[in-house]
Protein backbone atom coordinates (compact mmCIF):
# COMPACT_ATOMS: atom_id res chain seq x y z
CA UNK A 1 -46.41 3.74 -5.15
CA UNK A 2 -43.94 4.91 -7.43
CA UNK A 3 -42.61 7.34 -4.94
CA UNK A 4 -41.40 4.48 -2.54
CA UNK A 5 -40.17 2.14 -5.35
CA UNK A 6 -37.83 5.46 -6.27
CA UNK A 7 -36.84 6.04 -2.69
CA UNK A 8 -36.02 2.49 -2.30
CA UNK A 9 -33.73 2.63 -5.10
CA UNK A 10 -32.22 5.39 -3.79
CA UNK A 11 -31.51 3.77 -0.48
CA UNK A 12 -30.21 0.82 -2.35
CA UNK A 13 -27.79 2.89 -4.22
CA UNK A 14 -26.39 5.01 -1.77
CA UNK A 15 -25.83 2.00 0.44
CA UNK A 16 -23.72 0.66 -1.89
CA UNK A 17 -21.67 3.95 -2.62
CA UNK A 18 -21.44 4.51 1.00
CA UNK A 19 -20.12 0.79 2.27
CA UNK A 20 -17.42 0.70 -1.13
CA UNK A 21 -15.28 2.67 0.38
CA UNK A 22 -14.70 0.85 3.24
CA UNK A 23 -14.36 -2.52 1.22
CA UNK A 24 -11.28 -0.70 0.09
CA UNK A 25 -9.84 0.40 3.07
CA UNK A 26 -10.62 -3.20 4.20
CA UNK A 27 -9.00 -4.80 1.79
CA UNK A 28 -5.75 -2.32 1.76
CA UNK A 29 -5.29 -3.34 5.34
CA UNK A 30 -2.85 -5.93 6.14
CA UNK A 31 -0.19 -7.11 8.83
CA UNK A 32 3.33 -8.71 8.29
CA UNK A 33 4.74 -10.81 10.71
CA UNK A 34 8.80 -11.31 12.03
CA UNK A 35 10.46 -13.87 13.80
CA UNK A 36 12.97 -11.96 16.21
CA UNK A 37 16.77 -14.24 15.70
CA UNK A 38 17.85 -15.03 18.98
CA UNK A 39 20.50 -13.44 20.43
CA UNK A 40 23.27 -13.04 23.34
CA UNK A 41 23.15 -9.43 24.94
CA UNK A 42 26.34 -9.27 27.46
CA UNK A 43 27.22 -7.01 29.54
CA UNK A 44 28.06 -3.94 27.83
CA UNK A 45 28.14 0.35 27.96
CA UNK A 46 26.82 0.46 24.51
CA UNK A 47 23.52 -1.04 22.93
CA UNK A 48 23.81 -4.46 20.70
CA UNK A 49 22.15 -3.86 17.82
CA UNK A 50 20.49 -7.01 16.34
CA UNK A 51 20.43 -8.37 12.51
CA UNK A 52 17.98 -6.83 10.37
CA UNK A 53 14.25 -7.86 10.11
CA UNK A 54 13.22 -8.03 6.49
CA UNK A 55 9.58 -6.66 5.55
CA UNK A 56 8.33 -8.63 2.56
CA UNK A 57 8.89 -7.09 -0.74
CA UNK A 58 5.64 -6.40 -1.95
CA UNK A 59 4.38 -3.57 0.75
CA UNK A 60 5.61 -0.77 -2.09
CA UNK A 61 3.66 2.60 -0.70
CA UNK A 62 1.87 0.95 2.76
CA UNK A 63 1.96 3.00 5.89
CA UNK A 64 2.61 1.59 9.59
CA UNK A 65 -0.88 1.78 11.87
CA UNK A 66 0.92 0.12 14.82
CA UNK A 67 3.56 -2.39 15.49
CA UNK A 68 3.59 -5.46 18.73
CA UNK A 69 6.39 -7.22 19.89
CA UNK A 70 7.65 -10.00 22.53
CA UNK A 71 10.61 -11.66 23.32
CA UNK A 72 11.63 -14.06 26.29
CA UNK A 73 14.99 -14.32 28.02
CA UNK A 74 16.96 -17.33 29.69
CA UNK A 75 17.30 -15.61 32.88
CA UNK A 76 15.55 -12.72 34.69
CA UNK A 77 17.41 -9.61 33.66
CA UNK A 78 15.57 -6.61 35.01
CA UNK A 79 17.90 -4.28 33.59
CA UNK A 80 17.83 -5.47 30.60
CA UNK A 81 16.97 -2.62 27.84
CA UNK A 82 15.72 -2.85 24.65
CA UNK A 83 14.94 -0.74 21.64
CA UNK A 84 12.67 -0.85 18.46
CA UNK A 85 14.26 1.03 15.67
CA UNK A 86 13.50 1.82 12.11
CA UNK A 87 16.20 3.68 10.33
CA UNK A 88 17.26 6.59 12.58
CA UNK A 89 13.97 6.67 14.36
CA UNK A 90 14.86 4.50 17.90
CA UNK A 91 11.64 3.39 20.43
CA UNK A 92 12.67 2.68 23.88
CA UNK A 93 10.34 -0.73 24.81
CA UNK A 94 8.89 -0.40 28.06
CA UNK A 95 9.05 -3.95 28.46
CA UNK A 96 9.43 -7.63 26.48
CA UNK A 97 5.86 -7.68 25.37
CA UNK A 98 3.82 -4.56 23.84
CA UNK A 99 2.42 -2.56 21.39
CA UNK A 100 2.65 1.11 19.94
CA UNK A 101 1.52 3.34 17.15
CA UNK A 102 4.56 5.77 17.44
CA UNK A 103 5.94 4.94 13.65
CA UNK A 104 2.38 5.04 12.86
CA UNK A 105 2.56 6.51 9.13
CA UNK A 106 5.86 5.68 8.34
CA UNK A 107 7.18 3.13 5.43
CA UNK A 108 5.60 -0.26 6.45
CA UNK A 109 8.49 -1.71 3.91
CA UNK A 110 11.70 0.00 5.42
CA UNK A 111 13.43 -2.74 7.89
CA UNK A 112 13.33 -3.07 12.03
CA UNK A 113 16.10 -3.32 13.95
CA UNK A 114 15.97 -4.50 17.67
CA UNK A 115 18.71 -3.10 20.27
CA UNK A 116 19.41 -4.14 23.11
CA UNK A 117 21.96 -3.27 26.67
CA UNK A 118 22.56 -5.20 29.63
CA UNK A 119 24.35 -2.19 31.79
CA UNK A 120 27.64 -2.93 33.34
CA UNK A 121 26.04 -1.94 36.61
CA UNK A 122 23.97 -4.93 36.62
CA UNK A 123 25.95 -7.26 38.78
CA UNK A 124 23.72 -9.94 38.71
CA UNK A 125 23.95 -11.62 35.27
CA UNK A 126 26.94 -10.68 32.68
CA UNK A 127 25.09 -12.31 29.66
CA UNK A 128 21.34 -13.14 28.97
CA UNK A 129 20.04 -15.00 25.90
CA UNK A 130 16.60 -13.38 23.98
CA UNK A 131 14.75 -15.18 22.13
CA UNK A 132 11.21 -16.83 21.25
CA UNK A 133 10.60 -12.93 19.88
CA UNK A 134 8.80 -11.38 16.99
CA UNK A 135 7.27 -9.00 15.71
CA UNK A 136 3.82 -8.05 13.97
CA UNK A 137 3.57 -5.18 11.74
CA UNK A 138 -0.39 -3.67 11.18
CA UNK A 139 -0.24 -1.26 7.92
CA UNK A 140 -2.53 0.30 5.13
CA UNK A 141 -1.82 0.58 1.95
């Protein structure tokens, strides 16, 4: 009897030492979230780069797991392209709406910047409006 009252114990304790770690990585995880400012691309042979979006101050050390974005337009502008950047590291979006873990481990508090080109070979719009964007940030601290 006193051989399963010890075992159970045991069981009891390493539960708990096994499941506290993850209460901390659970509770180190976190996501900011960015309205995009709306903006007029025109018709241009270099990008537009848009204002800076702010992370909140008090990320200090946290690490990027994976970023989403979306962003409308006034008018259909299939050659429209866009860019995610963060400092001198530049993601070419595949389209208005997404997702991606390529500045996965990078500084979760270092800015975003959104480019964006609407080529001069694109003859049918000379100027298209974004907006209704933003962007969600998923880090760890």
């Amino acid at each position: 009897m006193n051989l399963r009252r010890t075992l159970a114990s045991w069981r009891i304790v390493l539960g708990t030492v096994v499941a506290w770690p993850i209460a901390l990585a659970w509770a180190a995880q976190g996501t900011w979230v960015a309205p995009l400012p709306g903006q007029t691309v025109v018709m241009s042979e270099r990008p537009l780069a848009g204002v800076e979006i702010q992370p909140p101050p008090s990320l200090g050390e946290a690490r990027i797991d994976r970023v989403r974005w979306t962003f409308r337009t006034d008018a259909p502008a299939p050659a429209l392209k866009a860019w995610l950047c963060q400092q001198t590291f530049c993601l070419p979006l595949a389209g208005r709406q997404g997702e991606t873990q390529h500045f996965s481990g990078r500084s979760a508090a270092s800015p975003f910047r959104l480019r964006f080109q609407l080529p001069v070979n694109d003859h049918d719009v000379d100027r298209v409006r974004v907006s209704a964007g933003q962007l969600i940030i998923d880090y760890r601290g």
